[in-house]
Protein backbone atom coordinates (compact mmCIF):
# COMPACT_ATOMS: atom_id res chain seq x y z
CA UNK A 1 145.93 113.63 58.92
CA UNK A 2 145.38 110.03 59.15
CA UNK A 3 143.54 107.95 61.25
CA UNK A 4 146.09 106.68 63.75
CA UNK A 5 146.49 110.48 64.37
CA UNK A 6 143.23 111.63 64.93
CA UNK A 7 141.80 109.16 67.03
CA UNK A 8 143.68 110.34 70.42
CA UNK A 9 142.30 113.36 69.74
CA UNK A 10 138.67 112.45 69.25
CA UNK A 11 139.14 110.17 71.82
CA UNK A 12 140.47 112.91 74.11
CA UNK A 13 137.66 115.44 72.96
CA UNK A 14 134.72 112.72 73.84
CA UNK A 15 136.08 112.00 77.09
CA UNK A 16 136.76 115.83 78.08
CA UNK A 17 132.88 116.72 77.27
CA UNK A 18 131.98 114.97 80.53
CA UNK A 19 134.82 115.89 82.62
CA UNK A 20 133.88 119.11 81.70
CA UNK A 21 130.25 119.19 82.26
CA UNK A 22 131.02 117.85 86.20
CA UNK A 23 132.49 120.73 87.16
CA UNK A 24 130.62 123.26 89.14
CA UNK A 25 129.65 126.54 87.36
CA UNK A 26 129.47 128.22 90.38
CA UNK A 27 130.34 127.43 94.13
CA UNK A 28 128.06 125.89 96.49
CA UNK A 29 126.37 128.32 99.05
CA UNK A 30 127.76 127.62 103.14
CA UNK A 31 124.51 126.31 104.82
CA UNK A 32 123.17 128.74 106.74
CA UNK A 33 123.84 128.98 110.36
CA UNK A 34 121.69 127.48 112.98
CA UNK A 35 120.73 128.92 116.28
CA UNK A 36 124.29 129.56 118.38
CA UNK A 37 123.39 127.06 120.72
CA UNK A 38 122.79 124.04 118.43
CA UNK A 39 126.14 122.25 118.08
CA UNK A 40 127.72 121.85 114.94
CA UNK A 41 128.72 118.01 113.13
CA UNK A 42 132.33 119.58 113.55
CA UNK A 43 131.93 120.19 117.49
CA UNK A 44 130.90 116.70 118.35
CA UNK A 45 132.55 114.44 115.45
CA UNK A 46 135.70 116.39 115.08
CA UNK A 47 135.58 116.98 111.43
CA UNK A 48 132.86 118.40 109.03
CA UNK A 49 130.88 116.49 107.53
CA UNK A 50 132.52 115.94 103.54
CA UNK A 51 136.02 115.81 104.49
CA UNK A 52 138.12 113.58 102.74
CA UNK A 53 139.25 110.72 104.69
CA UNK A 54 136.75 111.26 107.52
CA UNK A 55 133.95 109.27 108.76
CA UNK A 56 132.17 109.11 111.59
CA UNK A 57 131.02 105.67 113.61
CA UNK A 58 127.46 104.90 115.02
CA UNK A 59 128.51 105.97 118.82
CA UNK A 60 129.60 109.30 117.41
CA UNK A 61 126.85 109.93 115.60
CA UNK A 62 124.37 109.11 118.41
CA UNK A 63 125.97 111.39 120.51
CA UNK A 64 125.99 113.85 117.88
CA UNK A 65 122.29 113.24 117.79
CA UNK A 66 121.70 113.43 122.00
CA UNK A 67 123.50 116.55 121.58
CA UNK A 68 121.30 118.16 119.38
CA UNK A 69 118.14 116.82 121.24
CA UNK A 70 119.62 118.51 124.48
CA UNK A 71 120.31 121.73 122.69
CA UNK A 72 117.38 121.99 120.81
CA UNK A 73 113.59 122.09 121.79
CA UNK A 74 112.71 121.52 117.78
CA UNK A 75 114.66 117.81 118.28
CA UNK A 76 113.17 114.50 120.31
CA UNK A 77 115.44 111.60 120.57
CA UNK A 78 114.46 108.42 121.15
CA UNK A 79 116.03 105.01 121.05
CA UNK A 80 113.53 102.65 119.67
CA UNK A 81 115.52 99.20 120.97
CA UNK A 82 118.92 97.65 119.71
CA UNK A 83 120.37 96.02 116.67
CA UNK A 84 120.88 92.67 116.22
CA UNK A 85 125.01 93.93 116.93
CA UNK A 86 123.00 95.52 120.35
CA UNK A 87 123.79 99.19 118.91
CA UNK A 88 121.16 101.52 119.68
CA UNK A 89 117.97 102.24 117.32
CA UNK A 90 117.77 105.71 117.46
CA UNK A 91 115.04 108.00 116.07
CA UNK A 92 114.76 111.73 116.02
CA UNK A 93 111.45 113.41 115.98
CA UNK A 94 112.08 116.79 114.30
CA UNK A 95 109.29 119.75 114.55
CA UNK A 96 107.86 122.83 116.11
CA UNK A 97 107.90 122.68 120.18
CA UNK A 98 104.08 122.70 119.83
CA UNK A 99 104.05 119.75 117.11
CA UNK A 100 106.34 117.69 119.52
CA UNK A 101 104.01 118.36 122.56
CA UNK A 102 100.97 117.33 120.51
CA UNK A 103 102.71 114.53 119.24
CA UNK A 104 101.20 111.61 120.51
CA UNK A 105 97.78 113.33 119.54
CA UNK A 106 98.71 113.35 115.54
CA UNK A 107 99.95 110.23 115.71
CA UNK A 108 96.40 108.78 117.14
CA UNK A 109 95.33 111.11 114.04
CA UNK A 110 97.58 109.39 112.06
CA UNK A 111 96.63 105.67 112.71
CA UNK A 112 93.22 106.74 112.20
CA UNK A 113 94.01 107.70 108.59
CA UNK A 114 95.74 105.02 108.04
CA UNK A 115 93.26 102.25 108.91
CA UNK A 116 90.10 103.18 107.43
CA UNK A 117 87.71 100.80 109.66
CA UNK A 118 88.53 102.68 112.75
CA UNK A 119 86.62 105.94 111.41
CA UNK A 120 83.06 106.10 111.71
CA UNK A 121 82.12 108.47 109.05
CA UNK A 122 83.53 110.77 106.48
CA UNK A 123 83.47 113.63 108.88
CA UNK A 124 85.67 111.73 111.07
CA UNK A 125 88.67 111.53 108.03
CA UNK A 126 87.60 115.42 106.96
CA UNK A 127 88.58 116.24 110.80
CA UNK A 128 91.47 114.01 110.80
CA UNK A 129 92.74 115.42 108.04
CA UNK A 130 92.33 118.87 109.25
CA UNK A 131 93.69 118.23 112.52
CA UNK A 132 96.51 116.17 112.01
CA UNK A 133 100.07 116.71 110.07
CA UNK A 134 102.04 115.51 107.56
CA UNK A 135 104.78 113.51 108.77
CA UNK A 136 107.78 112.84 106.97
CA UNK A 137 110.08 109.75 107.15
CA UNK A 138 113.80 109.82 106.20
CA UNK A 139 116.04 106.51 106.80
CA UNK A 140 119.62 107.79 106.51
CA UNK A 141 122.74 105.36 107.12
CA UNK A 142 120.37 102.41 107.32
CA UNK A 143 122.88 99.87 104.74
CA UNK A 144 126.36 98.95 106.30
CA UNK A 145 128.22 98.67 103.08
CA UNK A 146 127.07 102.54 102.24
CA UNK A 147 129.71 104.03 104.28
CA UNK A 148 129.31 107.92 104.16
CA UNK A 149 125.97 107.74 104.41
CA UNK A 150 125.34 108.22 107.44
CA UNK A 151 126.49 111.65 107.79
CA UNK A 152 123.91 112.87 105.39
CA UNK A 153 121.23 112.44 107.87
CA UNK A 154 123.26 114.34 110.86
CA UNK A 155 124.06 117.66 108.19
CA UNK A 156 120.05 117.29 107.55
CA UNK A 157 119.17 117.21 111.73
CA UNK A 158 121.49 120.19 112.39
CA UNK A 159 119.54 122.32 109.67
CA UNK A 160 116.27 121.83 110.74
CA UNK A 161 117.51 121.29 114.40
């Protein structure tokens, strides 16, 4: 076989390896369910989350994210000012009822923490520390040009909502 011959064939074995390996070996599990009462992405955008062709703009996805505040007692929604476009600045505070009734009390724990001068002693951090709660931040949909990112963030509320 000469070379002319067997270089569309290497050619087309080295580019099938990694075709190949991007296929699924099995099929993604549904996300579970949430709580009847929490509404879906689908409900309040119109389409789920993933679909080809289909994304959803900032109005809908503040709604989306009022919905699920009103719904659910785990979600706290809060609009934090406007954009330089004047589009709301939304936020939403995602726990426990109890953590989002005690919540201004962690964050004073918090701020403690996180400016050493206002403690007066180790025992002050040691109680901080035990008292207060982790608290993560997620920034979804936060760079215009990245333009199904946003709906990452609104699949992640309804799951923990």
């Amino acid at each position: 076989m000469t070379l002319r011959r067997l270089a569309p064939i290497v050619c087309a074995a080295l580019c099938a390896t990694p075709v190949a390996a991007q296929r699924p070996r099995r099929p993604v599990a549904p996300a579970p369910r949430a709580a009847p009462r929490i509404p879906t992405p689908r409900s309040v955008l119109g389409f789920e989350p993933g679909e080809d062709r289909k994304l959803a703009d900032w109005p809908a996805l503040v709604r989306y994210y009022q919905a699920l505040a009103q719904a659910s007692d785990r979600v706290d929604f809060r609009e934090l000012g406007k954009s330089t476009l004047g589009a709301p600045f939304v936020a939403l505070v995602i726990s426990s009822p109890q953590n989002l009734r005690r919540l201004d009390v962690y964050r004073r724990l918090n701020a403690k923490l996180a400016d050493p001068r206002t403690l007066g002693s180790t025992r002050d951090a040691t109680e901080a520390l035990r008292d207060g709660k982790a608290v993560v931040l997620i920034t979804g949909g936060i760079h215009s040009t990245e333009v199904g990112g946003n709906l990452t963030p609104a699949l992640l509320a309804y799951r923990l909502a």
